[in-house]
Protein backbone atom coordinates (compact mmCIF):
# COMPACT_ATOMS: atom_id res chain seq x y z
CA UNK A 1 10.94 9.22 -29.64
CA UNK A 2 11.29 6.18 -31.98
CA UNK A 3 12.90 4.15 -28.91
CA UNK A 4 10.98 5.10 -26.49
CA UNK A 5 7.43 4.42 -28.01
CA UNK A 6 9.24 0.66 -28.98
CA UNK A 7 10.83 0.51 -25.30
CA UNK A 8 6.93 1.50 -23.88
CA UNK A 9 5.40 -1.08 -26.27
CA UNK A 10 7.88 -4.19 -25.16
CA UNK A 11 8.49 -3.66 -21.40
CA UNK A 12 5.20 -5.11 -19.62
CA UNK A 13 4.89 -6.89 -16.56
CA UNK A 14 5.15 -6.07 -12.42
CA UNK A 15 8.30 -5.63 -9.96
CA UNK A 16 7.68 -5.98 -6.46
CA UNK A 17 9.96 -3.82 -5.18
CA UNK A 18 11.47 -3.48 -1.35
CA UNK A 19 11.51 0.10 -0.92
CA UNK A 20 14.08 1.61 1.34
CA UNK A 21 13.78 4.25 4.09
CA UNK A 22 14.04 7.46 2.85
CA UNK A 23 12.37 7.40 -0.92
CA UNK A 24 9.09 8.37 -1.98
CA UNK A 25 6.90 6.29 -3.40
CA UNK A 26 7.66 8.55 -6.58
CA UNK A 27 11.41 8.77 -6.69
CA UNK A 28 10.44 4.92 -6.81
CA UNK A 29 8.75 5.09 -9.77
CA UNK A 30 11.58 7.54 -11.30
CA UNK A 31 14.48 4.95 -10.74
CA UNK A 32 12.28 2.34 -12.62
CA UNK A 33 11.35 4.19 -15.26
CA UNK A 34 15.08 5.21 -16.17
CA UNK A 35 16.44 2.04 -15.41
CA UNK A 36 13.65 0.24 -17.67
CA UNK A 37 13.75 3.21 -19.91
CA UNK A 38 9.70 3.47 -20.10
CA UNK A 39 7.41 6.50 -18.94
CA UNK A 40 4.40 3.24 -18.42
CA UNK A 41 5.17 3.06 -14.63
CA UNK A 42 3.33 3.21 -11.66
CA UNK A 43 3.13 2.37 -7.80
CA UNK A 44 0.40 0.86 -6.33
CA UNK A 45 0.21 1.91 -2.92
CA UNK A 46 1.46 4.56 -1.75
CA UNK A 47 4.64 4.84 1.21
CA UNK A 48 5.63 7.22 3.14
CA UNK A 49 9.26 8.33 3.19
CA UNK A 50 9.61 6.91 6.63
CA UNK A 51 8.09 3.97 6.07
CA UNK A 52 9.83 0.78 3.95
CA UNK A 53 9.18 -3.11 2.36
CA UNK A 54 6.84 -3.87 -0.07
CA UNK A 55 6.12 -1.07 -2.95
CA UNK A 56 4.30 -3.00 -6.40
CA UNK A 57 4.92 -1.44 -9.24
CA UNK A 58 3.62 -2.05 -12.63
CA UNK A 59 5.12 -1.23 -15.82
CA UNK A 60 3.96 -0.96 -19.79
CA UNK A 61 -0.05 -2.13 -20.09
CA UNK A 62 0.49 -3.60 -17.09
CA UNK A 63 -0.05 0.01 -14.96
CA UNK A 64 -4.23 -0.93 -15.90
CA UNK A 65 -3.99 -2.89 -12.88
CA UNK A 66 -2.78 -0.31 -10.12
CA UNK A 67 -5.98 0.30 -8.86
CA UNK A 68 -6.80 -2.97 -8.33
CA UNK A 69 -3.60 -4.01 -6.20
CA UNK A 70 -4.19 -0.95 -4.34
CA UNK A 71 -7.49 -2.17 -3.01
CA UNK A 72 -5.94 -5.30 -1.44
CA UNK A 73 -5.51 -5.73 2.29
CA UNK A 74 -1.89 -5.14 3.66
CA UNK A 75 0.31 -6.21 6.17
CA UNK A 76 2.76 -4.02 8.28
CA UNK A 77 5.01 -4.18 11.02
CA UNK A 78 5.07 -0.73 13.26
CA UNK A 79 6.75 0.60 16.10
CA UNK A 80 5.03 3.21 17.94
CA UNK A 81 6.77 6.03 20.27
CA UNK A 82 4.61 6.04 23.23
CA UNK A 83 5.02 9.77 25.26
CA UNK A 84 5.39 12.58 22.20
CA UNK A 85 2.94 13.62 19.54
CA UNK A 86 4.25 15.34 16.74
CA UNK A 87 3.52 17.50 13.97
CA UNK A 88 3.15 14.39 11.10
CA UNK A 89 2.68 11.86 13.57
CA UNK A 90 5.77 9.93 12.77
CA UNK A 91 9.25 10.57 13.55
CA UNK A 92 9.46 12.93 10.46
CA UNK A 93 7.72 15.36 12.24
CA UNK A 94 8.43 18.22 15.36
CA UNK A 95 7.37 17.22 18.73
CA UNK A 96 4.72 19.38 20.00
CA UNK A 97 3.58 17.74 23.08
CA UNK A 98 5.03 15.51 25.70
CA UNK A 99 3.31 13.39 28.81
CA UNK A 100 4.05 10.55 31.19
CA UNK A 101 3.53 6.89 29.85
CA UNK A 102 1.30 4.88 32.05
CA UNK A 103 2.09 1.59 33.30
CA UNK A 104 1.60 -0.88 30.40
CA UNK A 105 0.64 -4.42 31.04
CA UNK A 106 -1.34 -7.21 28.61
CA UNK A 107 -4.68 -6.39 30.99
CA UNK A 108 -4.31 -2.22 30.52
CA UNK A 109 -3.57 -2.79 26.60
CA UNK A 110 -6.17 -5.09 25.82
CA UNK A 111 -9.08 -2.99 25.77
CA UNK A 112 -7.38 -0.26 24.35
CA UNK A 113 -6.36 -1.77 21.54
CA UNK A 114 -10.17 -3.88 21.29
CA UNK A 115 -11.07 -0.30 20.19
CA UNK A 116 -9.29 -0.30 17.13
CA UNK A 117 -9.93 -3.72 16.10
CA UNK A 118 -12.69 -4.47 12.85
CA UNK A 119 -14.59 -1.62 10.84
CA UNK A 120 -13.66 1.81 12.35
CA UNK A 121 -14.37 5.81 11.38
CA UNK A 122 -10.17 7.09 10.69
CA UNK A 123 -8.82 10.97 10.85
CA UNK A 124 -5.89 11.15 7.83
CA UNK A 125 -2.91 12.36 9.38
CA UNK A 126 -2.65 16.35 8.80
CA UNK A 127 0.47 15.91 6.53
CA UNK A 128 -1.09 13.58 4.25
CA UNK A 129 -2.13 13.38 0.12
CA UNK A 130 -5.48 14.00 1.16
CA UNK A 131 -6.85 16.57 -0.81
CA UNK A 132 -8.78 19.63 0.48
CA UNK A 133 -10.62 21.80 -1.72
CA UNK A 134 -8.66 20.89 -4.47
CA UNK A 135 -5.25 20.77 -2.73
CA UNK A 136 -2.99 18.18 -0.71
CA UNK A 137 -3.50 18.57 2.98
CA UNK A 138 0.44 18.09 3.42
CA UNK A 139 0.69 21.41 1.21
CA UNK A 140 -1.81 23.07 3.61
CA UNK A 141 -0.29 22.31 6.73
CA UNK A 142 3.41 23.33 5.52
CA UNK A 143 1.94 26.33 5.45
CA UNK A 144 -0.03 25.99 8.99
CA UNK A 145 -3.74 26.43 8.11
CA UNK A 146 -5.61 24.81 10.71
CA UNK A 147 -7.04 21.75 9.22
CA UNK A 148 -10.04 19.43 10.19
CA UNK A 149 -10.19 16.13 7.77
CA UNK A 150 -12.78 14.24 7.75
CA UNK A 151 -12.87 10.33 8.99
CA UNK A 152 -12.96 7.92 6.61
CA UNK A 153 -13.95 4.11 6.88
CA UNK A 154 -11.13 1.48 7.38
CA UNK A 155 -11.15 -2.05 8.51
CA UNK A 156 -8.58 -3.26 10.63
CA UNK A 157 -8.41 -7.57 10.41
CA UNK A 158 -5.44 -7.79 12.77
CA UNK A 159 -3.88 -5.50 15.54
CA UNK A 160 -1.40 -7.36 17.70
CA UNK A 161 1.48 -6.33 20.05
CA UNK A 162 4.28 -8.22 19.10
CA UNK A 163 6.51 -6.30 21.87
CA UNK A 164 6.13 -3.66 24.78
CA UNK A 165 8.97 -2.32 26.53
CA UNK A 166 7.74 1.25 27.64
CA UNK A 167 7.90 3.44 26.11
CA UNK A 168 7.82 1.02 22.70
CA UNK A 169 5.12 -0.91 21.61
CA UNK A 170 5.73 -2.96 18.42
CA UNK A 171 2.89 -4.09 16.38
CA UNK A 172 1.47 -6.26 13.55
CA UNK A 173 -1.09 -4.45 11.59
CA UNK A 174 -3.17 -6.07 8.88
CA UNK A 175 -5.13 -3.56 7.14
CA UNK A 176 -7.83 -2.48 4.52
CA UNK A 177 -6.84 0.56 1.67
CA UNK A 178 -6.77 3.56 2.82
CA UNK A 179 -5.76 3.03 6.41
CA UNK A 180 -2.95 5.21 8.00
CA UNK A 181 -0.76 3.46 10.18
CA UNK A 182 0.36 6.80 11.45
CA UNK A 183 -3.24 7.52 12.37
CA UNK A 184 -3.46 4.94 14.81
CA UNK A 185 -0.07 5.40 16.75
CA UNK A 186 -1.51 8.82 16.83
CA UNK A 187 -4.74 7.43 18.40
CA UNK A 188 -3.89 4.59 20.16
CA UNK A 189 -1.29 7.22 22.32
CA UNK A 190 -4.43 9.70 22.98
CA UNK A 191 -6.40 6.38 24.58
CA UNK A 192 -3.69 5.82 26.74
CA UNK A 193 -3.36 9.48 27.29
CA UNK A 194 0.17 10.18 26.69
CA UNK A 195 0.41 10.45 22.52
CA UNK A 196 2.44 8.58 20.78
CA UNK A 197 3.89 8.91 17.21
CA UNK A 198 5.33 5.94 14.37
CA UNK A 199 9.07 5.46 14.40
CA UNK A 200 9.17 2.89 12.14
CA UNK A 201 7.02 1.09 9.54
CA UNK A 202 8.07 -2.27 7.62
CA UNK A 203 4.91 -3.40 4.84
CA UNK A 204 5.49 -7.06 4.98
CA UNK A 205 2.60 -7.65 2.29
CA UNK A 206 0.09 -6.14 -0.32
CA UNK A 207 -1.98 -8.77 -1.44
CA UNK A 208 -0.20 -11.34 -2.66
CA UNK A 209 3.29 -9.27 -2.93
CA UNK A 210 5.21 -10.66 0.19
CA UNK A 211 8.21 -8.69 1.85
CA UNK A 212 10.05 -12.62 1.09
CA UNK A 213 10.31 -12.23 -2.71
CA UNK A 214 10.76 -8.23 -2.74
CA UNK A 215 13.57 -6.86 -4.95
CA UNK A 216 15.87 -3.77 -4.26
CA UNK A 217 16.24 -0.63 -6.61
CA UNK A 218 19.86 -1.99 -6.80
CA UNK A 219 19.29 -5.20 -8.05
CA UNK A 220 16.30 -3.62 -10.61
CA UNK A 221 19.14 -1.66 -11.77
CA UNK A 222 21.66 -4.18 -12.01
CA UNK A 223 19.36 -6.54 -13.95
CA UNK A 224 18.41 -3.79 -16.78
CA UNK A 225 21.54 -2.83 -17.20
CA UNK A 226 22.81 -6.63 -17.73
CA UNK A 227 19.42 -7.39 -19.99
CA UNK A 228 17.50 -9.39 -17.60
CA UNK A 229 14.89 -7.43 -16.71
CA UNK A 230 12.20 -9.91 -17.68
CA UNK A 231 14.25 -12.01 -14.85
CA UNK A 232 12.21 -9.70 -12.66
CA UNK A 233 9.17 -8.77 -14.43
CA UNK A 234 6.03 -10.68 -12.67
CA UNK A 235 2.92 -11.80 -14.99
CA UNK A 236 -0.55 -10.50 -14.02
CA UNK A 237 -1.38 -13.83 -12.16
CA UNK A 238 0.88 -12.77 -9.09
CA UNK A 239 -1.18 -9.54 -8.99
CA UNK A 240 -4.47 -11.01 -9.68
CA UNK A 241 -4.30 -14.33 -7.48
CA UNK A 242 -7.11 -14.22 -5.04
CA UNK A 243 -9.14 -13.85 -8.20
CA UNK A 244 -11.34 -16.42 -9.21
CA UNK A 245 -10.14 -18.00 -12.34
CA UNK A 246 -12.14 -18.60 -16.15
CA UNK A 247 -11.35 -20.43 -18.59
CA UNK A 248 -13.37 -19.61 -21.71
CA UNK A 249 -13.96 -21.32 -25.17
CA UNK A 250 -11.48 -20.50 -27.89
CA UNK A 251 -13.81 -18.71 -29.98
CA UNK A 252 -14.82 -16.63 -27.04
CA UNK A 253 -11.39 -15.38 -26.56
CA UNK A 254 -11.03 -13.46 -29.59
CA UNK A 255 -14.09 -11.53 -28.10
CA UNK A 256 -13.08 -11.20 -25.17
CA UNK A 257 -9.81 -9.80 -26.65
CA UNK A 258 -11.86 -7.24 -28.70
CA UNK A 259 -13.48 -5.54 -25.51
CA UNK A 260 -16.55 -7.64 -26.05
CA UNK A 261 -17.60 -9.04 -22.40
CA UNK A 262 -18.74 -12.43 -22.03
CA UNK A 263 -19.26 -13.82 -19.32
CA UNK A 264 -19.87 -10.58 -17.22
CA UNK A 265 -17.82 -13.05 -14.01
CA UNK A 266 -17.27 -16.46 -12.89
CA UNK A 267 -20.82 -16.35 -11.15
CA UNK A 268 -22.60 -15.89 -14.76
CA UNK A 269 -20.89 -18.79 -16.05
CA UNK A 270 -21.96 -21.04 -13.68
CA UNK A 271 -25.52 -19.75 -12.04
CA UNK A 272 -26.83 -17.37 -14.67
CA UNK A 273 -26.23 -14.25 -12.31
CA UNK A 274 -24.01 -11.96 -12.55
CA UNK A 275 -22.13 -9.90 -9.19
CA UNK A 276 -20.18 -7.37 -10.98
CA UNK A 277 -16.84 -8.91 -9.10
CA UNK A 278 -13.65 -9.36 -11.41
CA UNK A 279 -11.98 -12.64 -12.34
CA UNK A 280 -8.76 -13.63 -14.25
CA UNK A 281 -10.09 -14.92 -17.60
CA UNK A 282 -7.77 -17.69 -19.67
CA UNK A 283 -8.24 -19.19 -22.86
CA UNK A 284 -7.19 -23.09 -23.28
């Protein structure tokens, strides 16, 4: 117990880690948390099994920030299976219905995907960690109750085909939380009227984590076991970025440090009124 409060007490920082096909974003967090030897670890963000690329995860005091990274816009590359819907739309699932693929052409697809462009009402896949009167929808619909989520607000900044060879489309996504990529192959093959389900997904970016700079399980445990770890470990500016940043007086540090709030953000500082957004706060 001795070494692993003093292992949870010195191991603090962020890995952005490439996540391979086939994990969950949980048997993520278990690798890193043996190979680190700390229980302080969590994802922000979570990935489906299918899906891979970026997966931050924060370690030691450092898991106060998950919340925050998962409320960052992300970036993902799909490709979409026009011509089957299945049970999970994705390729995890059982195909339960299958149709003709209309012609596709730049003119067809256009308005189609216009639809899905900016602020939008989205339907959770039914195998999803949506809970449902207190349990996971994915739970409910192993078991086949007949589910109706609700749609929830999403904001989609980008929707591009980057390739269409019918039946494929491949796509670059750009995302607010909470959106399900799943959702719209899902939709987007019910507007063409044929279905369509995710064969693959690639996250190229959350926030300011890039798919460029991500790190393998492999190399995470490679690195601990060698004793360069902190080779890996990212401070709280790569999280925190697109923050606005403070610098505060030396004497207001130590208050700062002892919970005591001052400013409330970067807008009190400078105009007297305060907007309730965060900032990154320095002293000199």
């Amino acid at each position: 117990m001795s070494r692993r409060r003093r292992d949870d007490a010195d191991i603090h920082g962020m890995l952005n880690v490439c996540k391979a096909r086939g994990y969950t974003s949980h048997d993520v967090v278990a690798v890193v948390r043996r190979a680190l030897g700390t229980r302080r670890v969590g994802h922000a963000g979570t990935l489906d099994p299918l899906a891979e690329g970026v997966l931050p995860i924060c370690v030691g005091r450092y898991t106060r920030l998950v919340d925050l990274l998962g409320d960052t816009d992300k970036g993902y590359y799909a490709e979409v299976l026009l011509g089957a819907r299945t049970t999970t739309d994705d390729a995890e699932g059982e195909i339960v219905e299958e149709r003709p693929v209309p012609p596709l052409t730049a003119e067809t697809l256009a308005p189609v995907l216009d639809a899905f462009r900016g602020p939008i009402i989205q339907v959770p896949p039914a195998f999803s960690a949506i809970k449902v009167a207190g349990q996971r929808a994915y739970d409910l619909a192993r078991r086949g109750d007949a589910l109706e989520l609700a749609g929830r607000p999403v904001t989609i900044h980008r929707l591009e085909v980057v390739a269409c060879e019918s039946p494929r489309l491949t796509l670059l996504v750009v995302c607010s939380k909470g959106t399900y990529i799943r959702s719209i192959a899902r939709d987007l093959g019910a507007a063409l009227g044929c279905g369509a389900h995710l064969t693959r997904l690639v996250r190229l970016w959350v926030g300011s984590f890039g798919l460029e700079t991500a790190v393998s399980l492999e190399e995470i445990q490679a690195a601990a076991a060698a004793g360069r770890i902190d080779d890996m470990l990212l401070p709280a500016d790569t999280a925190l970025a697109a923050l606005p940043a403070l610098l505060v007086p030396d004497q207001r540090a130590v208050d700062i440090g002892h919970g005591r709030p001052w400013p409330a953000d970067a807008s009190l500082a400078t105009t007297g009124r305060a907007t309730g957004n965060p900032v990154r706060v320095y002293d000199t």
